[in-house]
N, C-alpha and C. Protein backbone atom coordinates (compact mmCIF):
# COMPACT_ATOMS: atom_id res chain seq x y z
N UNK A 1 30.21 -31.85 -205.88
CA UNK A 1 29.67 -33.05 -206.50
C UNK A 1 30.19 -34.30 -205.78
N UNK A 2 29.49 -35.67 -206.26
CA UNK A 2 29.89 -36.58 -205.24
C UNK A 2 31.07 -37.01 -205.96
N UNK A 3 32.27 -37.41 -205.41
CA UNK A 3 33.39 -37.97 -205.82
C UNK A 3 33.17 -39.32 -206.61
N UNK A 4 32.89 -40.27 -206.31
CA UNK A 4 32.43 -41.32 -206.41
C UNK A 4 31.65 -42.00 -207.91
N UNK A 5 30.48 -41.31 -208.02
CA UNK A 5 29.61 -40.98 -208.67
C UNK A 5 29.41 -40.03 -209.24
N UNK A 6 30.46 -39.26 -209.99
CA UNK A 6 30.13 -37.83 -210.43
C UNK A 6 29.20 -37.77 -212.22
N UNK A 7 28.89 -38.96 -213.00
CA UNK A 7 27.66 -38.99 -213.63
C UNK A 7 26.42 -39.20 -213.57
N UNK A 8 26.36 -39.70 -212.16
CA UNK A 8 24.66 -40.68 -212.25
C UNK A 8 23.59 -39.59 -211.29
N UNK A 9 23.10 -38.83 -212.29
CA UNK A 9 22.20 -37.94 -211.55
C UNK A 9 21.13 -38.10 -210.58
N UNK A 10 20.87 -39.44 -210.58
CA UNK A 10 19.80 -40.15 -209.38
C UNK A 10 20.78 -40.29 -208.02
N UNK A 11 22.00 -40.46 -207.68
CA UNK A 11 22.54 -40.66 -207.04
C UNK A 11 22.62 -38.92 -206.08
N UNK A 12 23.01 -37.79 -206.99
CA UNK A 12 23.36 -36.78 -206.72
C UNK A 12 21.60 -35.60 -206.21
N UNK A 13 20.69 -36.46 -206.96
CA UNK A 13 19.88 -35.74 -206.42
C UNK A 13 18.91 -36.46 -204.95
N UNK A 14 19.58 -38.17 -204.78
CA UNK A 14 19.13 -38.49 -203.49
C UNK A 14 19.93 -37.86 -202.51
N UNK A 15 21.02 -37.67 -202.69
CA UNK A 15 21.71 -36.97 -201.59
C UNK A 15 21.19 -35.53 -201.32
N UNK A 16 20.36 -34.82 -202.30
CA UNK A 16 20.36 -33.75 -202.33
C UNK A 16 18.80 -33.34 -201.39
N UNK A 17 17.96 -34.61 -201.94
CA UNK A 17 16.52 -35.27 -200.75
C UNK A 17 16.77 -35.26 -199.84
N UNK A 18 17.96 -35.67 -199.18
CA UNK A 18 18.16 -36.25 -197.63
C UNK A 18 18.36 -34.60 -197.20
N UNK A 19 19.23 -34.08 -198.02
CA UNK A 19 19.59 -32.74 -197.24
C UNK A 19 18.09 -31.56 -197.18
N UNK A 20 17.55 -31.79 -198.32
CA UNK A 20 16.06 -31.22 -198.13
C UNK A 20 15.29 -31.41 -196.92
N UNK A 21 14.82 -32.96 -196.81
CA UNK A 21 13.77 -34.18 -195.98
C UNK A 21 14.87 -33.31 -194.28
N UNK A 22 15.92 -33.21 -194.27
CA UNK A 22 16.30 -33.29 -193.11
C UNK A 22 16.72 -31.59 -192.39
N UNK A 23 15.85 -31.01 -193.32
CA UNK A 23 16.50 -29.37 -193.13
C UNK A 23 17.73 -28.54 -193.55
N UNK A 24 18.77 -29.55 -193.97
CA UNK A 24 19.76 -28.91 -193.96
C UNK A 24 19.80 -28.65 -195.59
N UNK A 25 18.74 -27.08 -194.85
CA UNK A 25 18.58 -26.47 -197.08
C UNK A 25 19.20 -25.59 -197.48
N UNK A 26 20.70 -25.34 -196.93
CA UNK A 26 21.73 -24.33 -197.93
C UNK A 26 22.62 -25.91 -198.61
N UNK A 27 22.81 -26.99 -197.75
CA UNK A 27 23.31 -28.22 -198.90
C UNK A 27 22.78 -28.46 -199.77
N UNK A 28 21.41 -28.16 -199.71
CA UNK A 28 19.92 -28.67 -200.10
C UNK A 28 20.30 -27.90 -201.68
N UNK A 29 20.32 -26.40 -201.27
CA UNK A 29 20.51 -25.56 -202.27
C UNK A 29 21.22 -25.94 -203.34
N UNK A 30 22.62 -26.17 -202.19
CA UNK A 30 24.12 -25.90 -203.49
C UNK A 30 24.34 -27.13 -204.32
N UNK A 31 23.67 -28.54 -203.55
CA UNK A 31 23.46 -29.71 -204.46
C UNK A 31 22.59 -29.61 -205.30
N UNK A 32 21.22 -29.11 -205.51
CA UNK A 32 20.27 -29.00 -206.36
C UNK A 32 20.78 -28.03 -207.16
N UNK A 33 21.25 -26.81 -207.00
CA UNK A 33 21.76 -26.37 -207.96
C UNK A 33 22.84 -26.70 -208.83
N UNK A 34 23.91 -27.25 -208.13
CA UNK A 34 25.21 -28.25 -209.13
C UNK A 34 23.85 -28.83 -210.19
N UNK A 35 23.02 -29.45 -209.54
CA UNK A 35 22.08 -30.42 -210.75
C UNK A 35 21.95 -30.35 -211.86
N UNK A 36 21.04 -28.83 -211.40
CA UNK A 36 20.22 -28.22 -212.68
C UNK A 36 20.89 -27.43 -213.64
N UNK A 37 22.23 -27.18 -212.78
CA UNK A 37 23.33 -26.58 -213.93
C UNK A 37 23.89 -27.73 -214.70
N UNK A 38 24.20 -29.21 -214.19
CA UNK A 38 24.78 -30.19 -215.25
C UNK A 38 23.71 -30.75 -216.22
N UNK A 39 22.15 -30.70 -215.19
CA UNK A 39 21.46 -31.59 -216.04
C UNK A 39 20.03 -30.63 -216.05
N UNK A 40 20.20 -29.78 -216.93
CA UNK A 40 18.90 -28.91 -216.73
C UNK A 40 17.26 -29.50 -217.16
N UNK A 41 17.51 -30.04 -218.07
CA UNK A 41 16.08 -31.33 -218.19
C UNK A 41 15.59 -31.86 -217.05
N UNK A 42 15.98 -32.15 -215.65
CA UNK A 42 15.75 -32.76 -214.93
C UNK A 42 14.29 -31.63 -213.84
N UNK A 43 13.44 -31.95 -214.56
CA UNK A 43 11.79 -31.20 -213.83
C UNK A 43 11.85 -31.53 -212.30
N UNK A 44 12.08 -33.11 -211.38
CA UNK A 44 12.32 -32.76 -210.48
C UNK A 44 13.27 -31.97 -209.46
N UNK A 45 14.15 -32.06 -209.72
CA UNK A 45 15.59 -31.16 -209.39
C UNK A 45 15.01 -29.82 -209.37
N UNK A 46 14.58 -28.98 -210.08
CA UNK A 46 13.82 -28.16 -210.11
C UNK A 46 13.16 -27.65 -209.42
N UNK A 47 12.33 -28.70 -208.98
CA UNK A 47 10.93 -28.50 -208.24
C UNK A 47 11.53 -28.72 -206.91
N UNK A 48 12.55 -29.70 -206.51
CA UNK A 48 12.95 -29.69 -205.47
C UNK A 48 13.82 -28.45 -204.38
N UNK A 49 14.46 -27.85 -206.17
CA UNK A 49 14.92 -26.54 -205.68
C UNK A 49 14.13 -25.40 -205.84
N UNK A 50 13.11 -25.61 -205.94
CA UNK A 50 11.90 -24.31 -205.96
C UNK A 50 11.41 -24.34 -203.83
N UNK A 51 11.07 -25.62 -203.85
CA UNK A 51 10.42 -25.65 -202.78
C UNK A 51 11.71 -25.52 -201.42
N UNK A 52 13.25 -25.83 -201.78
CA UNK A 52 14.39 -25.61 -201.10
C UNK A 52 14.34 -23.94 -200.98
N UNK A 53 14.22 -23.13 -202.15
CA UNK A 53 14.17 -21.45 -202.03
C UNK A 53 13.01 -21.25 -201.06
N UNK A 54 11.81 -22.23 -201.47
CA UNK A 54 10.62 -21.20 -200.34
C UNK A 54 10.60 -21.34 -199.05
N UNK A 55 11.73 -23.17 -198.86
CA UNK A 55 11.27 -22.93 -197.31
C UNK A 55 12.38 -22.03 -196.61
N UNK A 56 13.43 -21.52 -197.44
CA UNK A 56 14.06 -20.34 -196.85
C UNK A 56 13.81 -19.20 -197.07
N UNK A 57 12.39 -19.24 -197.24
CA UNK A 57 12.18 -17.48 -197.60
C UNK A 57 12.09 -16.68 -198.74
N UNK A 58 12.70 -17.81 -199.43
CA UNK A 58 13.20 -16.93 -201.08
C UNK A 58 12.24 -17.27 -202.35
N UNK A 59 11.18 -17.34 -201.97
CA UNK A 59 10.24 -18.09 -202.72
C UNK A 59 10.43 -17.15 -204.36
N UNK A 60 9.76 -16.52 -204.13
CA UNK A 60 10.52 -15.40 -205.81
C UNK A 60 11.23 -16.27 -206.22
N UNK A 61 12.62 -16.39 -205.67
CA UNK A 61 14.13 -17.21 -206.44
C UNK A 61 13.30 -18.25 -207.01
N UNK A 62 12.37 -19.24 -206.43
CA UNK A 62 12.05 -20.45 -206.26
C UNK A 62 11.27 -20.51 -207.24
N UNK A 63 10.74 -19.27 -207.76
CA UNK A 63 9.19 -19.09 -208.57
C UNK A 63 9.99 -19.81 -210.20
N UNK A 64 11.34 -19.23 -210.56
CA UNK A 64 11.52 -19.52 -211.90
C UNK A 64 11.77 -21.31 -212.29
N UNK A 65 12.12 -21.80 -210.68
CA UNK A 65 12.29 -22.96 -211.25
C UNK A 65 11.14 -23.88 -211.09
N UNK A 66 10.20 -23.37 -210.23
CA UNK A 66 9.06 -24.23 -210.38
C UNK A 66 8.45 -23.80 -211.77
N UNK A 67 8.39 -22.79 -212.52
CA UNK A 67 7.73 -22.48 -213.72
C UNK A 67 8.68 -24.12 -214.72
N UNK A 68 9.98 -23.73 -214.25
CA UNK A 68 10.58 -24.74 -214.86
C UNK A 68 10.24 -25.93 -215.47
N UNK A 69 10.23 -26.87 -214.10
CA UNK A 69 10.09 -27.64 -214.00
C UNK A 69 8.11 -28.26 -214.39
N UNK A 70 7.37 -27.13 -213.88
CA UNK A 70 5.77 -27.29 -214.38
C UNK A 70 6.06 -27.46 -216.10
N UNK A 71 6.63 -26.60 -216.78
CA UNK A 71 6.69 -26.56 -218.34
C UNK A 71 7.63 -27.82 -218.89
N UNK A 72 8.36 -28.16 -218.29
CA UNK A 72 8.51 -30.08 -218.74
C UNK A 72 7.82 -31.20 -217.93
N UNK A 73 6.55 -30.98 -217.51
CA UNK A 73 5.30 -31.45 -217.09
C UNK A 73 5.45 -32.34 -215.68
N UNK A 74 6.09 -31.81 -214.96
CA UNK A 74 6.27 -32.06 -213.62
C UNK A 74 4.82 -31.40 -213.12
N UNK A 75 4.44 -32.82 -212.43
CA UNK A 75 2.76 -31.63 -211.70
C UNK A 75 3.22 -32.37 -210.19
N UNK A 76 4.27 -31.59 -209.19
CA UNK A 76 4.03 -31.94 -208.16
C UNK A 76 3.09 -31.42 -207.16
């Protein structure tokens, strides 16, 4: 988690964009997941880590949290 900022979930999931946007998707992973384990309401986080599982292959993994995130009405 970020030292700094360890409540403000907009903060923790831009860092978690950059590591997506820039490939580097096992950070991608382990930040989106810290997320959705502190703040599970959060539909994008979700979706971000759905599409982090598929572009490594793991789309299955990826399938439960895009259901997730679709059922608190995320339509990305």
């Amino acid at each position: 988690m970020i030292a700094l900022e360890p409540d403000r979930a907009d903060v923790h999931l831009l860092l978690a964009r950059s590591y997506f946007h820039s490939a580097q998707l096992s950070r991608a992973e382990n930040m989106l997941t810290s997320i959705v384990e502190r703040w599970p309401d959060d539909a994008y986080a979700h979706f971000v880590l759905s599409r982090t599982l598929q572009r490594q292959g793991r789309a299955e993994e990826g399938r439960r949290h895009l259901l997730l995130a679709e059922a608190m009405g995320y339509e990305g």
